[in-house]
C-alpha atoms as a PDB file:
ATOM      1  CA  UNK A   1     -55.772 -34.525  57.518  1.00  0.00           C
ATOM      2  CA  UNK A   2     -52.260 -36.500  56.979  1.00  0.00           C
ATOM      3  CA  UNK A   3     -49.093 -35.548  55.581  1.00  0.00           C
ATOM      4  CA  UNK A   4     -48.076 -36.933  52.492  1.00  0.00           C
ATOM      5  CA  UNK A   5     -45.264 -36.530  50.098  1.00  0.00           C
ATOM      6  CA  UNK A   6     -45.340 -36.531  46.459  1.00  0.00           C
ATOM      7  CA  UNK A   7     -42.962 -38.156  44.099  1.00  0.00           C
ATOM      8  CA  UNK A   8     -42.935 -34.630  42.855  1.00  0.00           C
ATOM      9  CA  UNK A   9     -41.342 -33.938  46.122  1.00  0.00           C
ATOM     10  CA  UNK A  10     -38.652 -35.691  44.799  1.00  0.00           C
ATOM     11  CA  UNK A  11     -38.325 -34.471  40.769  1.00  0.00           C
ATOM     12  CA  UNK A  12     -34.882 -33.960  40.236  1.00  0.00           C
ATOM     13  CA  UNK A  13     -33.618 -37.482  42.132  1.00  0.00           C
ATOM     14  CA  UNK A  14     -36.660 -38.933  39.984  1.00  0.00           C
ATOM     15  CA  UNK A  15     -34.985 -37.307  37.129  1.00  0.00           C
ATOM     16  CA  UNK A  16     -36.253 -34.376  34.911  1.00  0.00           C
ATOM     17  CA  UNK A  17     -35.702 -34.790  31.012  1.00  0.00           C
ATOM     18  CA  UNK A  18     -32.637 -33.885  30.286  1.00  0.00           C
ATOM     19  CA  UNK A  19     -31.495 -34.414  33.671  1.00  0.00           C
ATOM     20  CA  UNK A  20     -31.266 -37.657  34.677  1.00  0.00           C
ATOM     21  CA  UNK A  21     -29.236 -39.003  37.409  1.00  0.00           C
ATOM     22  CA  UNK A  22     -27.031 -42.131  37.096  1.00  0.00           C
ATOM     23  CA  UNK A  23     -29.095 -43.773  40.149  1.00  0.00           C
ATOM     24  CA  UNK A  24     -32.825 -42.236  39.769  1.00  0.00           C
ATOM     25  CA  UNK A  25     -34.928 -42.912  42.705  1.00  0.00           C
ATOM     26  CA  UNK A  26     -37.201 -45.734  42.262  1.00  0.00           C
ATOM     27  CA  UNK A  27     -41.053 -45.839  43.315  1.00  0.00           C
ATOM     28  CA  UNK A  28     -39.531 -48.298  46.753  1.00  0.00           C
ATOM     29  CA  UNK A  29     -36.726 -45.748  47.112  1.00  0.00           C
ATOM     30  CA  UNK A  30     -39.434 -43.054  47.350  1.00  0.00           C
ATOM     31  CA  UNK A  31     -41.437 -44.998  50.307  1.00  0.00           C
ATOM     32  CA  UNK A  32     -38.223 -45.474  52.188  1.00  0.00           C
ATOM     33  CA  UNK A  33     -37.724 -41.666  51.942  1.00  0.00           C
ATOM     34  CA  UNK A  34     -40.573 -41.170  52.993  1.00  0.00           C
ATOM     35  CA  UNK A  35     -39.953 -43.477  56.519  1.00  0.00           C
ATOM     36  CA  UNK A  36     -37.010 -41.734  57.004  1.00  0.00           C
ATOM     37  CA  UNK A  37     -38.899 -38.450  57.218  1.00  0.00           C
ATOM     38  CA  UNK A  38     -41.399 -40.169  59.361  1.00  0.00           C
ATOM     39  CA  UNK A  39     -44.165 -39.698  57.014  1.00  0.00           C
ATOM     40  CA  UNK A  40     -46.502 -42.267  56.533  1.00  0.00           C
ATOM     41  CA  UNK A  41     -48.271 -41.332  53.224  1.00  0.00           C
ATOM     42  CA  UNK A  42     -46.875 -41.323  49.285  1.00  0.00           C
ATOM     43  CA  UNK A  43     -48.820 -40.189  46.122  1.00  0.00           C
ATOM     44  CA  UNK A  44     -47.051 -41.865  43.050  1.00  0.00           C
ATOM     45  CA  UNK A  45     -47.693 -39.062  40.285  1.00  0.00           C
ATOM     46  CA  UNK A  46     -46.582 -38.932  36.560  1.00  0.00           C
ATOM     47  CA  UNK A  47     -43.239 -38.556  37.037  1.00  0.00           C
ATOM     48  CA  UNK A  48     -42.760 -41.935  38.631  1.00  0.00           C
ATOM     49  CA  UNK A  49     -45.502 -43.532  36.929  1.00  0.00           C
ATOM     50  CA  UNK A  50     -46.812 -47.018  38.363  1.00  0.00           C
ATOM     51  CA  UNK A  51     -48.313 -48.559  35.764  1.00  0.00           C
ATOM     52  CA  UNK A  52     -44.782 -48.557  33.498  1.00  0.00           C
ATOM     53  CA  UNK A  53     -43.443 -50.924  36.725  1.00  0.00           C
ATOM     54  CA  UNK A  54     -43.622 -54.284  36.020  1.00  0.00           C
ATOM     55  CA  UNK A  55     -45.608 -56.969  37.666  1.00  0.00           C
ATOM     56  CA  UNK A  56     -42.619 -57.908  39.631  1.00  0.00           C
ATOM     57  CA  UNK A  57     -41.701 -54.441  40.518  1.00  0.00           C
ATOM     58  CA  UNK A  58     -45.579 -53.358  41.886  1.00  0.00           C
ATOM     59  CA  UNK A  59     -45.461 -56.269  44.159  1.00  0.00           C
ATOM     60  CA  UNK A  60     -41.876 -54.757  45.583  1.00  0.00           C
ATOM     61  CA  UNK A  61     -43.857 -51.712  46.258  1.00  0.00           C
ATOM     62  CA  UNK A  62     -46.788 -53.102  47.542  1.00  0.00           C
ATOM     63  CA  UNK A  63     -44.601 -55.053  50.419  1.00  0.00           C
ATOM     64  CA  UNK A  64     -42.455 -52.721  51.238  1.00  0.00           C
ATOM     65  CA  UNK A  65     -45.669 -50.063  51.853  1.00  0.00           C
ATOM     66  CA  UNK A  66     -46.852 -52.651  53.993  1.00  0.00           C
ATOM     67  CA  UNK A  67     -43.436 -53.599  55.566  1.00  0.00           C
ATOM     68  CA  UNK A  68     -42.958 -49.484  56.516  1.00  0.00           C
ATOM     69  CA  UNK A  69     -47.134 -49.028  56.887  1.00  0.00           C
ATOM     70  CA  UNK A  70     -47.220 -46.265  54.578  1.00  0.00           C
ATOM     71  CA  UNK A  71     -50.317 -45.868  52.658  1.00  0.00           C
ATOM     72  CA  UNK A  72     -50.512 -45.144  48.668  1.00  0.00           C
ATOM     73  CA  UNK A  73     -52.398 -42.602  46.680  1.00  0.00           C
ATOM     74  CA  UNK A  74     -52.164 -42.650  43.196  1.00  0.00           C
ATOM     75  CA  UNK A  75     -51.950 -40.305  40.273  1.00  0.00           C
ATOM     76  CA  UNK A  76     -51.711 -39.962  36.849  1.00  0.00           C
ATOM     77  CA  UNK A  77     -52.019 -37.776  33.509  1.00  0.00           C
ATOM     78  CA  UNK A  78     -54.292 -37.823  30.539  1.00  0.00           C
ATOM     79  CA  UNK A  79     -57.901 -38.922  30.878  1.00  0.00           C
ATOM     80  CA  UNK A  80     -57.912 -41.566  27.868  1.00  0.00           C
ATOM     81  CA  UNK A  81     -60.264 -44.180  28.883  1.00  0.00           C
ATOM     82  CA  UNK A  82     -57.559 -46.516  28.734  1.00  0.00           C
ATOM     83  CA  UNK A  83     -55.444 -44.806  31.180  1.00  0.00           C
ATOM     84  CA  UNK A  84     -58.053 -44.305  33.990  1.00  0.00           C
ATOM     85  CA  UNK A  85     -59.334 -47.672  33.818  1.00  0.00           C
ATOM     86  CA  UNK A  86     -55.689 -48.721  34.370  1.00  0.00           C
ATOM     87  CA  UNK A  87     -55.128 -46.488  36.805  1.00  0.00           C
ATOM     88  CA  UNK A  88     -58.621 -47.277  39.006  1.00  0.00           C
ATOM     89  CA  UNK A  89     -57.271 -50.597  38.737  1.00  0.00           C
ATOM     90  CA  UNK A  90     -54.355 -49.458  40.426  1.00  0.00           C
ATOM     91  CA  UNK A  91     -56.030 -47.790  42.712  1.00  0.00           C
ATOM     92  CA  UNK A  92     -57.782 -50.457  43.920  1.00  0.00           C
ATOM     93  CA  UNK A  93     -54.477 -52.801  44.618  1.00  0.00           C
ATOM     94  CA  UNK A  94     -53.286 -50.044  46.627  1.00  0.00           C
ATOM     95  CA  UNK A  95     -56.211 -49.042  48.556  1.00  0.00           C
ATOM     96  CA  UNK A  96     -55.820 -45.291  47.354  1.00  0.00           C
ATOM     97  CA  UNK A  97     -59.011 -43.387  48.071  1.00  0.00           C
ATOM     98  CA  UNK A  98     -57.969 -41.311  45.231  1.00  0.00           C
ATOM     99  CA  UNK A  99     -56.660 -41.356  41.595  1.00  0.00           C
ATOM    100  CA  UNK A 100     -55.352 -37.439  41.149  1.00  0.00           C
ATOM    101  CA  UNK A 101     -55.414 -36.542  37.303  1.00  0.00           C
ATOM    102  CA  UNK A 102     -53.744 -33.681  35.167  1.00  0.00           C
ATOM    103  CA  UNK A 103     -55.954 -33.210  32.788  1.00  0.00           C
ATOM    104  CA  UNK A 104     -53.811 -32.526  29.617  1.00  0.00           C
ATOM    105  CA  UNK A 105     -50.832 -34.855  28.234  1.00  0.00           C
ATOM    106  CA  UNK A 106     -48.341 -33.401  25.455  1.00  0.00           C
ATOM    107  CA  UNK A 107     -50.777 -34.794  22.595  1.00  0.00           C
ATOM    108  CA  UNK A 108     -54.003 -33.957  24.326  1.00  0.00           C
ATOM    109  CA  UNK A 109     -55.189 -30.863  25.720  1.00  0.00           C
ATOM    110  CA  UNK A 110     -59.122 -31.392  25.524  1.00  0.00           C
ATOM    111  CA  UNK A 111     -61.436 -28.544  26.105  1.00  0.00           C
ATOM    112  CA  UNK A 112     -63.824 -27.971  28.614  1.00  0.00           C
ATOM    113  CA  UNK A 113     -66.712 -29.735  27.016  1.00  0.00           C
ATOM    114  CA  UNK A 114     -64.692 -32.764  25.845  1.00  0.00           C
ATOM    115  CA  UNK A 115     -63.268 -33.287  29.398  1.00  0.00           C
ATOM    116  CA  UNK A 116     -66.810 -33.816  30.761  1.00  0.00           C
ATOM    117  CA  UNK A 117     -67.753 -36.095  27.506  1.00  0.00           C
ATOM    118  CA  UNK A 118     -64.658 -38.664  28.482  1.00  0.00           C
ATOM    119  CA  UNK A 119     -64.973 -38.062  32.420  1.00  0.00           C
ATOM    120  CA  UNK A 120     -68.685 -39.071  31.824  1.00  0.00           C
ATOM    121  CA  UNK A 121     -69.408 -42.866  31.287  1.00  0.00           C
ATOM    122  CA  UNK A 122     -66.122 -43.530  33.993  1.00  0.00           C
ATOM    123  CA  UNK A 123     -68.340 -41.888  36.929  1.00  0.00           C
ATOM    124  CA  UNK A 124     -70.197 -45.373  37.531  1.00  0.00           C
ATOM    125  CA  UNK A 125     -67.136 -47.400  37.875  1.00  0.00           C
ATOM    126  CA  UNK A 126     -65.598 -44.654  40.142  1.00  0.00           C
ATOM    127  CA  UNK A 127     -68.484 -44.942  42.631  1.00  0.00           C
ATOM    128  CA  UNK A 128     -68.495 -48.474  42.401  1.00  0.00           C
ATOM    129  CA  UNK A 129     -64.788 -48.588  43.264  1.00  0.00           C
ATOM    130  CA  UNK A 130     -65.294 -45.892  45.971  1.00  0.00           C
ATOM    131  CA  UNK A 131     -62.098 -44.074  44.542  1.00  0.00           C
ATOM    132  CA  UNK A 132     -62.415 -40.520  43.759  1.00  0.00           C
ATOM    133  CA  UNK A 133     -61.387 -38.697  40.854  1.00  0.00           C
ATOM    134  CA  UNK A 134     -58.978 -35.802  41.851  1.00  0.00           C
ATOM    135  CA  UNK A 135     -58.336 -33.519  38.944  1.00  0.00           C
ATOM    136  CA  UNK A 136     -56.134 -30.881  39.175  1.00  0.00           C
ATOM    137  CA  UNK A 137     -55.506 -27.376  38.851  1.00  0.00           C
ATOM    138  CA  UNK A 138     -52.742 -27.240  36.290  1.00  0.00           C
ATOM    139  CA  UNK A 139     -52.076 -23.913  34.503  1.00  0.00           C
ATOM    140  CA  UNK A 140     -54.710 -23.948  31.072  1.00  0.00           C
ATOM    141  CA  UNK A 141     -58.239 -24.011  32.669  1.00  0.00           C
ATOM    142  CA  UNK A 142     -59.592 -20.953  35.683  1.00  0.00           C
ATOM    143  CA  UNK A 143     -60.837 -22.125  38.517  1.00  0.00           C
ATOM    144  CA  UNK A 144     -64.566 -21.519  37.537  1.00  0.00           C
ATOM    145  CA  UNK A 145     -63.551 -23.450  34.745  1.00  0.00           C
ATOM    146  CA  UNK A 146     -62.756 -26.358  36.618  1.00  0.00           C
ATOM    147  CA  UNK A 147     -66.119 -25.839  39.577  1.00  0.00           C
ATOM    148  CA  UNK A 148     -68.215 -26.026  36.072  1.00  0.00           C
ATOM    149  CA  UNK A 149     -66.841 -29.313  34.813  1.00  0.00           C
ATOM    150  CA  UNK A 150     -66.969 -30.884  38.614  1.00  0.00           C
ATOM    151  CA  UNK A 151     -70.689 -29.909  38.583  1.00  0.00           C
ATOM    152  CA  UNK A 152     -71.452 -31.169  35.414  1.00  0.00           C
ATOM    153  CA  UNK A 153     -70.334 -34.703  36.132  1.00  0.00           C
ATOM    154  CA  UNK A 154     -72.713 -34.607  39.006  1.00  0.00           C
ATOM    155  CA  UNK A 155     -70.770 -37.210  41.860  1.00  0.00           C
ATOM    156  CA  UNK A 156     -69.510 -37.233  44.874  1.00  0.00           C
ATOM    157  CA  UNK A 157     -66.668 -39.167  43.300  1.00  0.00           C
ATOM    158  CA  UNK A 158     -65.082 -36.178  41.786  1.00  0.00           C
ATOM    159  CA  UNK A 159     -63.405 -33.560  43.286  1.00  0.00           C
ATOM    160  CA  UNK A 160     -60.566 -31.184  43.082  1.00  0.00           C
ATOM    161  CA  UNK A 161     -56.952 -31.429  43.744  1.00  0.00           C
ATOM    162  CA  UNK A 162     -55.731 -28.528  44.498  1.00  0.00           C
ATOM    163  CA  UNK A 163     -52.339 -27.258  44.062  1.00  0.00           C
ATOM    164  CA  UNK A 164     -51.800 -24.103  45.247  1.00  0.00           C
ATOM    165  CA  UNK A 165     -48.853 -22.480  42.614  1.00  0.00           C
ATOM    166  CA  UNK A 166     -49.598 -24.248  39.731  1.00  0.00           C
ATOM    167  CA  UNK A 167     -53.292 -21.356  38.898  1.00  0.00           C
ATOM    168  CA  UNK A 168     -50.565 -18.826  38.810  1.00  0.00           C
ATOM    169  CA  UNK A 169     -50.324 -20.183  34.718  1.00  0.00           C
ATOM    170  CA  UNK A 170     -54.191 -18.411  34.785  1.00  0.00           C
ATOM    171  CA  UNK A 171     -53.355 -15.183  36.488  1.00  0.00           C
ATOM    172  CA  UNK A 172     -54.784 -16.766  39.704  1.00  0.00           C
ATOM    173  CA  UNK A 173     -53.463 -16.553  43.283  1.00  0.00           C
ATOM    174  CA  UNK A 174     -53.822 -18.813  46.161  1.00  0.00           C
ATOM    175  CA  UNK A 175     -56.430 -16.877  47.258  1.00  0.00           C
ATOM    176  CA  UNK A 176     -58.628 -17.442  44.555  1.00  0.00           C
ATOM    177  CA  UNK A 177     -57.642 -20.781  43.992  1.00  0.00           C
ATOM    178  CA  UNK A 178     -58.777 -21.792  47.894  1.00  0.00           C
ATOM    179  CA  UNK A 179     -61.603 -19.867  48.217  1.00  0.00           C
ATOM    180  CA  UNK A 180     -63.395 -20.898  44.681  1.00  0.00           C
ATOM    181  CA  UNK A 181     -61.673 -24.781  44.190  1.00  0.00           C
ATOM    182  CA  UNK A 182     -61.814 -25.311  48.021  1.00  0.00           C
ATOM    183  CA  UNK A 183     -65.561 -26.520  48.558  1.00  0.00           C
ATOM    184  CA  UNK A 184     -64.710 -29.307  45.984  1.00  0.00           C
ATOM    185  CA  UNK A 185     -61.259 -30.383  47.432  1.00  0.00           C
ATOM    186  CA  UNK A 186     -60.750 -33.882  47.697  1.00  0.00           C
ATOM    187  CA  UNK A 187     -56.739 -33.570  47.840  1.00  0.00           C
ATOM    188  CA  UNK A 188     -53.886 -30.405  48.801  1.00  0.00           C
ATOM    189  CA  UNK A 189     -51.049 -30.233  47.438  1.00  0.00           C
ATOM    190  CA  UNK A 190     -48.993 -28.057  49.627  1.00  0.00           C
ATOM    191  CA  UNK A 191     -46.189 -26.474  47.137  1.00  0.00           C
ATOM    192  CA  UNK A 192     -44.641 -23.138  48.618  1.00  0.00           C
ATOM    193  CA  UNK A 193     -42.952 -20.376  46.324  1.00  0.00           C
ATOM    194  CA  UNK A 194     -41.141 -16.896  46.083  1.00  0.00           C
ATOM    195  CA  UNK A 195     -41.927 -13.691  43.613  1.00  0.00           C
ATOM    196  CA  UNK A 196     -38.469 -11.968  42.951  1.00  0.00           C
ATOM    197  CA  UNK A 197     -37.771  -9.675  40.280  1.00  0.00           C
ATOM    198  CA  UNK A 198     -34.758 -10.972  37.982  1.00  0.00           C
ATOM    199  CA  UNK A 199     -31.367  -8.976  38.324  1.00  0.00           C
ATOM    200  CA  UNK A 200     -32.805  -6.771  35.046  1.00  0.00           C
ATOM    201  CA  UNK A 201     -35.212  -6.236  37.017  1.00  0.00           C
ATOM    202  CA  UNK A 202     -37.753  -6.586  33.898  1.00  0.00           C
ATOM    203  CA  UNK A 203     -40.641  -9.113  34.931  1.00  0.00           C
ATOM    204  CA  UNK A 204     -40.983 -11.491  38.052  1.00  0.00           C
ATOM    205  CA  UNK A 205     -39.947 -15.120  38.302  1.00  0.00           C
ATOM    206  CA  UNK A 206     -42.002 -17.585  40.510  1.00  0.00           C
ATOM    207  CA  UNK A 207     -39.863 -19.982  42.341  1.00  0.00           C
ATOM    208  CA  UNK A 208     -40.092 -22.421  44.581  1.00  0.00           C
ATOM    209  CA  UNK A 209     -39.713 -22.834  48.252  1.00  0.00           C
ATOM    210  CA  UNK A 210     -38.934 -24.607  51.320  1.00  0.00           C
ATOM    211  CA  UNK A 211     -42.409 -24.934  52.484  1.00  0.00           C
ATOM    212  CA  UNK A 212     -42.473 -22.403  55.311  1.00  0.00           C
ATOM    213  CA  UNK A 213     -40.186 -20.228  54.139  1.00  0.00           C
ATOM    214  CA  UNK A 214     -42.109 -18.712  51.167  1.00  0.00           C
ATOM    215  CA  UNK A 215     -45.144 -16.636  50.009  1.00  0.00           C
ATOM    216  CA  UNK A 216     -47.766 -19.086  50.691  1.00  0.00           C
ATOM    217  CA  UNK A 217     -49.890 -18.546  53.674  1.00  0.00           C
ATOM    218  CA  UNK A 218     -49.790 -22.712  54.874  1.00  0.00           C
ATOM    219  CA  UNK A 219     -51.871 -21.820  58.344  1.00  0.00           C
ATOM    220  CA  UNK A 220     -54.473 -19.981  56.191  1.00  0.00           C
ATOM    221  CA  UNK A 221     -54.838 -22.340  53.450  1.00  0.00           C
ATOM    222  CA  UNK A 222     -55.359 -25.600  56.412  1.00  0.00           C
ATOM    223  CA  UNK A 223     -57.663 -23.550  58.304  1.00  0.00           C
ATOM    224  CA  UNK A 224     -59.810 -21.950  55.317  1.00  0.00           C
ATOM    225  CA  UNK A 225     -60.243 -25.571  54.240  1.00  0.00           C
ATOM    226  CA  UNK A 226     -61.009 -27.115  57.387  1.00  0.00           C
ATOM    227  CA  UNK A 227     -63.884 -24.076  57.713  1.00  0.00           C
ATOM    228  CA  UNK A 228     -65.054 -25.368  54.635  1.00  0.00           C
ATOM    229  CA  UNK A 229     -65.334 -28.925  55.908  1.00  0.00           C
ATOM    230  CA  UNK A 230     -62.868 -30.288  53.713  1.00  0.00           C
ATOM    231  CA  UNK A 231     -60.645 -32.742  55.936  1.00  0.00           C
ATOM    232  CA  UNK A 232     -58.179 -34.106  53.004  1.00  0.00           C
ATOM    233  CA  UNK A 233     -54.730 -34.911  52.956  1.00  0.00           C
ATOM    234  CA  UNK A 234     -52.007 -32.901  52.218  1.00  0.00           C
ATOM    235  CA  UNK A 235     -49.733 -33.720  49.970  1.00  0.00           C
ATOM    236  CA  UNK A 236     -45.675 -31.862  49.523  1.00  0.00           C
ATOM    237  CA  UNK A 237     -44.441 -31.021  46.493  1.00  0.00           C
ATOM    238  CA  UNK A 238     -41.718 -28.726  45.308  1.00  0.00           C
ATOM    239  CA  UNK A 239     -40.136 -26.876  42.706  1.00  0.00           C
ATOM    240  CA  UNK A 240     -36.594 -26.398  43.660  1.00  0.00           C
ATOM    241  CA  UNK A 241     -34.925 -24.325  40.828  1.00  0.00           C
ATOM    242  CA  UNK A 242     -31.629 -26.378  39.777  1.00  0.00           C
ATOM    243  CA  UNK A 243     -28.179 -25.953  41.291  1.00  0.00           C
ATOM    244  CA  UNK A 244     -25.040 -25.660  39.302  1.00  0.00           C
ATOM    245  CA  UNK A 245     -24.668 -29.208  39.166  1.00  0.00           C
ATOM    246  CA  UNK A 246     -27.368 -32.232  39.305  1.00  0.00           C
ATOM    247  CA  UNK A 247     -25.814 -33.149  42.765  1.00  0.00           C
ATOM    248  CA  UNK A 248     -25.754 -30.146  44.039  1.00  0.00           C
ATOM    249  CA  UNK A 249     -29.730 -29.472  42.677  1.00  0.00           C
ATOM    250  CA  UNK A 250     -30.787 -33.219  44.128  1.00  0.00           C
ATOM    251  CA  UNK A 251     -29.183 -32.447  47.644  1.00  0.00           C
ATOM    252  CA  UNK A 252     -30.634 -29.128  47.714  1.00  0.00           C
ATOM    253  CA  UNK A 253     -34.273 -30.458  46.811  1.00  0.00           C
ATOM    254  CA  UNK A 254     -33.584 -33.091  49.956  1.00  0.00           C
ATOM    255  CA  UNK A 255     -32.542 -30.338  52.079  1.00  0.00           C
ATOM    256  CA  UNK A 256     -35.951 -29.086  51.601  1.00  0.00           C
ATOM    257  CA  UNK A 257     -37.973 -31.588  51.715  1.00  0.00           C
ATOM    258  CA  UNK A 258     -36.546 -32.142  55.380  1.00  0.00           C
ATOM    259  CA  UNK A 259     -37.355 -28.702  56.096  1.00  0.00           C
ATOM    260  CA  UNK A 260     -40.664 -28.452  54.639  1.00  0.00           C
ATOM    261  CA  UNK A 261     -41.488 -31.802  56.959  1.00  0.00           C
ATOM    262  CA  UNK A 262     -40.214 -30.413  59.917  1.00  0.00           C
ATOM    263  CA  UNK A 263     -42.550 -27.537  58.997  1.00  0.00           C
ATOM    264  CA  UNK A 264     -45.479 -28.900  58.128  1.00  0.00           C
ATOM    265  CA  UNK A 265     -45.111 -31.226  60.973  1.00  0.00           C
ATOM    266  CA  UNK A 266     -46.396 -27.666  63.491  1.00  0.00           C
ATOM    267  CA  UNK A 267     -48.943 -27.386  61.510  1.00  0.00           C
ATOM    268  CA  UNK A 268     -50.702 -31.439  60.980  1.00  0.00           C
ATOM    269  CA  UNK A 269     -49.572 -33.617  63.670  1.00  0.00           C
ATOM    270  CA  UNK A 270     -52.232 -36.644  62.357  1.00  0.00           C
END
């Protein structure tokens, strides 16, 4: 298992919309974060996607990852033939055993049956590129949801990515989410959160966390997945909730990511 961080680590200095910062961390900016933390490990997701870089601008990445010897995994959303061929392309350039997928885009949201008709006729060129297909718990489809449309494809090149907040959208815990998505994890995402009643005291909001310092059981979640033979890399990300200012929301979300290292750092020393 390695320690990675996600560009969604970094979703405010990215920029949200909306909120965009005069000076939005770029896809190099990211890696050299990620030196500075000492991590050695970056998965580019949607919100800093690599395929709109240009030609010019993937070969700045590419050197620099070698310059600072940090590897690359890389994700994407929407499962349009189009846009996983591009990205197992991608993939391949930078080595990335992995392409993690979200499953739905704003103008798709396919349904369990049509995910495994598209996923389908891919599976060959996945196995032939040794790159697995991590799809990912988002918040529309249960967990035995997701276990029936990794069995269906039938191949060791597709897994899980699991991310343990984002089942909460399905009225599922960590818990669940480990101990039925686990067996098929191919990727962690390692995002740590709070339950606090509002000051009306009517309903719960979920928040994020510094990881360490929330609800999330880290220890348990490593351990339950290393009992289930699944050595795969974990990946931060975070959901800071925003600051009074963008400044004050983008230091905050660096705060924690230095935290959440220094963390996670007990816990998977590589």
């Amino acid at each position: 298992m390695r320690l990675g961080l996600s560009s969604w680590a970094f979703a405010w200095a990215v920029g949200v919309p909306g909120s965009e910062p005069e000076h939005p961390l770029t896809a190099v900016g990211l890696l050299r974060r990620a030196d500075t933390l000492g991590v050695r490990l970056v998965q580019f997701a949607d919100n800093l996607p690599l395929h709109r870089l240009s030609s010019t601008e993937l070969d700045e990445v590419e050197v620099e990852a070698r310059r600072l010897e940090i590897a690359i995994e890389v994700g994407t959303r929407g499962i349009s033939r189009e846009n996983l061929e591009t990205y197992l392309e991608l993939a391949r350039r930078f080595s990335s055993p992995i392409l993690r997928v979200v499953l739905d885009t704003s103008a798709q949201q396919p349904a369990p049956e049509e995910v495994v008709s598209l996923l389908r006729p891919l599976v060959n060129a996945f196995e032939r590129a040794a790159v697995t297909l991590a799809i990912e718990n988002h918040d529309r489809f249960p967990c035995r949801t997701l276990v029936d449309i990794i069995r269906r494809l039938e191949s060791r090149n597709v897994g899980i990515c699991l991310d343990t907040v984002n089942s909460f959208g399905c009225l599922e815990s960590p818990d669940v989410v480990v101990s039925e998505l686990g067996p098929y994890t191919v990727n962690l995402h390692v995002k740590d959160f709070k339950i606090r009643r509002p000051s009306h005291s009517m309903g719960f909001l979920i928040e994020g966390a510094p990881a360490g310092q929330g609800r999330l059981d880290v220890p348990w979640v490593l351990r339950t997945l290393k009992e289930m033979g699944r050595d795969v890399n974990a990946i931060l990300e975070q959901w800071p909730s925003p600051e009074a200012s963008l400044d004050q929301t983008i230091a905050k979300e660096s705060r924690w990511a230095e935290e959440s290292v220094r963390y996670l750092r007990t816990l998977i020393t590589e």
